[in-house]
C-alpha atoms as a PDB file:
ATOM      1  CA  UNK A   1       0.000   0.000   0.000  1.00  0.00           C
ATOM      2  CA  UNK A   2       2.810   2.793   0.607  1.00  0.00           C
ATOM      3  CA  UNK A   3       3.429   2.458  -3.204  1.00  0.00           C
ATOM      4  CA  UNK A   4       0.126   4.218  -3.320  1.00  0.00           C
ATOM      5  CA  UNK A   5       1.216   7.239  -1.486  1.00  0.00           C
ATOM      6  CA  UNK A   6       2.391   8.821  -4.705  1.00  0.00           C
ATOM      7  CA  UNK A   7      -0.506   7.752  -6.329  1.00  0.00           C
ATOM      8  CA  UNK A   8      -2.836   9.316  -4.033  1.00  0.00           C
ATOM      9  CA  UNK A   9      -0.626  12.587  -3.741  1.00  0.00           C
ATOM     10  CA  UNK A  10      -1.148  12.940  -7.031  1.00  0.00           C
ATOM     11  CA  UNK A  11      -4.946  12.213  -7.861  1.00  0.00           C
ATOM     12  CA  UNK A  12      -5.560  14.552  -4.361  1.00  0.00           C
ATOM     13  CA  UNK A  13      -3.605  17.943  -6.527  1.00  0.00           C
ATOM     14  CA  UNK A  14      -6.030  16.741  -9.942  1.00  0.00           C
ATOM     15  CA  UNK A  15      -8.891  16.390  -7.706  1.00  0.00           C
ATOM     16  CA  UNK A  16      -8.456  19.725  -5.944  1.00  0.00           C
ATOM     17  CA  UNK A  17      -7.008  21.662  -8.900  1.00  0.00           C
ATOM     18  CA  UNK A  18     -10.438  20.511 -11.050  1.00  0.00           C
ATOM     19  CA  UNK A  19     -12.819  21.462  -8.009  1.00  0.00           C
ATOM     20  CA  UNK A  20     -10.405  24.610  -7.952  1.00  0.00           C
ATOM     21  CA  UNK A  21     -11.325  25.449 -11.561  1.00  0.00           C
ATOM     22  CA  UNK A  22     -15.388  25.156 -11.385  1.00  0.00           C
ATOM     23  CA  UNK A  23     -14.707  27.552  -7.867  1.00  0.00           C
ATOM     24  CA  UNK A  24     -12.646  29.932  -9.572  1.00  0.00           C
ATOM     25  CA  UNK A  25     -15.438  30.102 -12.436  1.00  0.00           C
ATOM     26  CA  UNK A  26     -19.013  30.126 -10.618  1.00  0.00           C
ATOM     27  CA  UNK A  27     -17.229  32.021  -7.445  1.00  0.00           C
ATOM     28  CA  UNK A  28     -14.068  34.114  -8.553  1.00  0.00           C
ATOM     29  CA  UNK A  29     -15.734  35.601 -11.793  1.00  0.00           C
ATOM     30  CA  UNK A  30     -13.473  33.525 -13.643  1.00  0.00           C
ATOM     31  CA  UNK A  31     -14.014  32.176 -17.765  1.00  0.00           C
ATOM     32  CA  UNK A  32     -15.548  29.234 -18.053  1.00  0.00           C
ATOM     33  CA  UNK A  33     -12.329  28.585 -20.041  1.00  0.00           C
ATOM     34  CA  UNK A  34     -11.467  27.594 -16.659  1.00  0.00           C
ATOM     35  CA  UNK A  35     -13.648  24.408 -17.120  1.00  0.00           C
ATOM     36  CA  UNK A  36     -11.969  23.061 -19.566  1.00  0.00           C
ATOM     37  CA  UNK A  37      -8.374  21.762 -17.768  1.00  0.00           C
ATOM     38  CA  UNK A  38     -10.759  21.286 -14.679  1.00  0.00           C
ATOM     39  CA  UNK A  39     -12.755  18.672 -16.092  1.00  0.00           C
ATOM     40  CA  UNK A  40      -9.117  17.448 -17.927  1.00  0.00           C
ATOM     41  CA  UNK A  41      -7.915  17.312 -13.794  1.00  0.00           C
ATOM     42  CA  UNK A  42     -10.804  15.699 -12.734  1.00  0.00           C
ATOM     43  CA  UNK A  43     -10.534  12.737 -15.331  1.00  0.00           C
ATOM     44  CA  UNK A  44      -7.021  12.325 -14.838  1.00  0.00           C
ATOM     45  CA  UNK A  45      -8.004  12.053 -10.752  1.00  0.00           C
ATOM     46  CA  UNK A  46     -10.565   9.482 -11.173  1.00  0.00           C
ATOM     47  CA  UNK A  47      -8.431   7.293 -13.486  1.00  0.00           C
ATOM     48  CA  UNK A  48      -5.860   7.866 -10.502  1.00  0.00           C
ATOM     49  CA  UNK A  49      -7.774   6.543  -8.268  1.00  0.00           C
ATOM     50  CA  UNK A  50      -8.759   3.289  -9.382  1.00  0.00           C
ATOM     51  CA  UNK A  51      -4.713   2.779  -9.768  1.00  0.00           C
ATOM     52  CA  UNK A  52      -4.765   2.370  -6.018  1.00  0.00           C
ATOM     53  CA  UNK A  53      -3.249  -0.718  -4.761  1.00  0.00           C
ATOM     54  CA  UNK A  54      -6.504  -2.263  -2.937  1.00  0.00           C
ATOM     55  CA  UNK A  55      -9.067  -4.907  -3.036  1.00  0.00           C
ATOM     56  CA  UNK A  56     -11.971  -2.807  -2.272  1.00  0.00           C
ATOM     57  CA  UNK A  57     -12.586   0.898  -4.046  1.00  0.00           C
ATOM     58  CA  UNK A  58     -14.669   2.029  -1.028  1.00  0.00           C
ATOM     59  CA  UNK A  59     -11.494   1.125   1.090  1.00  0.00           C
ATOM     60  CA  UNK A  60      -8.792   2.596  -1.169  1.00  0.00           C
ATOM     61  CA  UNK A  61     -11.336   5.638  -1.241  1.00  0.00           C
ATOM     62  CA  UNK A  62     -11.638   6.069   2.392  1.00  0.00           C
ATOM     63  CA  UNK A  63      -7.803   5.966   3.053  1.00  0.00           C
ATOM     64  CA  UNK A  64      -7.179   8.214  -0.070  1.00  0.00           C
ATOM     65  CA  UNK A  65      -9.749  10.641   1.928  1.00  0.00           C
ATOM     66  CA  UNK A  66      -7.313  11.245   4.504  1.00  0.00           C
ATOM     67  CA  UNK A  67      -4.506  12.285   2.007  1.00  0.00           C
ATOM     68  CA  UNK A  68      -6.583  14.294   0.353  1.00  0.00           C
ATOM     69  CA  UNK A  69      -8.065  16.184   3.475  1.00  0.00           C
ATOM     70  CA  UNK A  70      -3.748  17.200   3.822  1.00  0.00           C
ATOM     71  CA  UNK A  71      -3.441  17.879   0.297  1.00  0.00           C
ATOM     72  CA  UNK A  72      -6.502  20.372   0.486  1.00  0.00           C
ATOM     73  CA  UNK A  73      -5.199  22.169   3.094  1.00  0.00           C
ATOM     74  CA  UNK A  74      -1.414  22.457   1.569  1.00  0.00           C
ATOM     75  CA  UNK A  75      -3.142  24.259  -0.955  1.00  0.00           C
ATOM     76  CA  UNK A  76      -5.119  26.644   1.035  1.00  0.00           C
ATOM     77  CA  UNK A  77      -1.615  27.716   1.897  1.00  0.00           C
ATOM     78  CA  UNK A  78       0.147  27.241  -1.270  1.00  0.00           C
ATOM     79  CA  UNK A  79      -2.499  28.551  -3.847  1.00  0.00           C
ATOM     80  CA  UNK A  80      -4.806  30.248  -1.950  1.00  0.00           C
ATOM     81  CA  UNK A  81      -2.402  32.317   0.447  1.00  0.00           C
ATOM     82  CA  UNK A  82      -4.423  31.168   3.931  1.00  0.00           C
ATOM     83  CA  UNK A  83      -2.400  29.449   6.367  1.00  0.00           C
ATOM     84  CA  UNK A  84      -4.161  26.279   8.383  1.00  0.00           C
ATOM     85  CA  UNK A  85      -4.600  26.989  11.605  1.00  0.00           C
ATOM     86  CA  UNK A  86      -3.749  24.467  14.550  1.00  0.00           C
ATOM     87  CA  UNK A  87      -7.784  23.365  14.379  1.00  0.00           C
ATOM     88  CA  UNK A  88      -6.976  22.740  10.499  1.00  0.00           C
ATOM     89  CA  UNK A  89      -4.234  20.987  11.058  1.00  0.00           C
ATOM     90  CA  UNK A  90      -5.312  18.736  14.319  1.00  0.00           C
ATOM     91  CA  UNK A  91      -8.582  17.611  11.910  1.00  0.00           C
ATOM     92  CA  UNK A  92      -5.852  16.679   9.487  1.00  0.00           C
ATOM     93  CA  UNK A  93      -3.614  14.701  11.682  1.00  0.00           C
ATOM     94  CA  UNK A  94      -6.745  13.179  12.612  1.00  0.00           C
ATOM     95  CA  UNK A  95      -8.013  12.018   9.201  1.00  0.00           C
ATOM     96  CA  UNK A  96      -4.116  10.893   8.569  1.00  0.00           C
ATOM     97  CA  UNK A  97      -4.375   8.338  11.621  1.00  0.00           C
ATOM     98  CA  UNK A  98      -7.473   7.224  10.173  1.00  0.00           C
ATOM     99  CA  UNK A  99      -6.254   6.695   7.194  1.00  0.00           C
ATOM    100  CA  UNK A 100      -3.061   4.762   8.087  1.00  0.00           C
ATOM    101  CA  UNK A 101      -5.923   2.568  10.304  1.00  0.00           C
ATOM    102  CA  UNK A 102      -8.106   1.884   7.467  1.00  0.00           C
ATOM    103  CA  UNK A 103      -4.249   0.937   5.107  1.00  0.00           C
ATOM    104  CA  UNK A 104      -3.064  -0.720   8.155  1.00  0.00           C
ATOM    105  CA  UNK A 105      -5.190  -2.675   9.933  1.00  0.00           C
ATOM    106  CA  UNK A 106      -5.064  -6.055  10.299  1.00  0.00           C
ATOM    107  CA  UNK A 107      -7.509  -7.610   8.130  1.00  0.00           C
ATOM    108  CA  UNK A 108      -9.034 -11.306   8.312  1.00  0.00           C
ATOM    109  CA  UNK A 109      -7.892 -13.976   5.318  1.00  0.00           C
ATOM    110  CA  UNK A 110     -10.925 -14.254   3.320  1.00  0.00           C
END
């Protein structure tokens, strides 16, 4: 599963930077030019996702949820020019334990 780490770094910046796009159009006055690499992002984030190294897609989802809770918030700082505050960061932390349980766990032998 940590070979999925890049993986899921990487669909969490197409899957923010295509959610970014529609924002930037419907609530920054943007083009709808804007759409066009968004929807590009989001495809490339859902094809991704299903290269996840799992047995389950709601499991590889829910663990790629906590990476992508970080990811969002790296980008509040980095794009948007907010920096997390300890509340943003302790929800993060929180969702990256969960994560690592839900990659980590030990799991039954079918």
């Amino acid at each position: 599963m940590l070979s999925s780490l890049p993986t899921s770094l990487a669909a969490a910046v197409l899957e923010i930077g295509g959610c970014f796009a529609f924002w930037a159009w419907l609530r920054m006055d943007r083009s709808a030019w804007w759409l066009v690499p968004g929807v590009a992002c989001l495809v490339g984030f859902a094809w991704l996702l299903t290269r996840i190294d799992a047995v389950h897609a709601g499991r590889a989802y829910a663990a790629y949820g906590g990476i992508y809770i970080a990811c969002s918030l790296a980008w509040l700082w980095a794009v948007e020019g907010a920096r997390p505050d300890r509340w943003d960061l302790l929800g993060a932390a929180i969702c990256l334990i969960g994560a690592a349980v839900i990659l980590f766990g030990p799991r039954a032998s079918a």
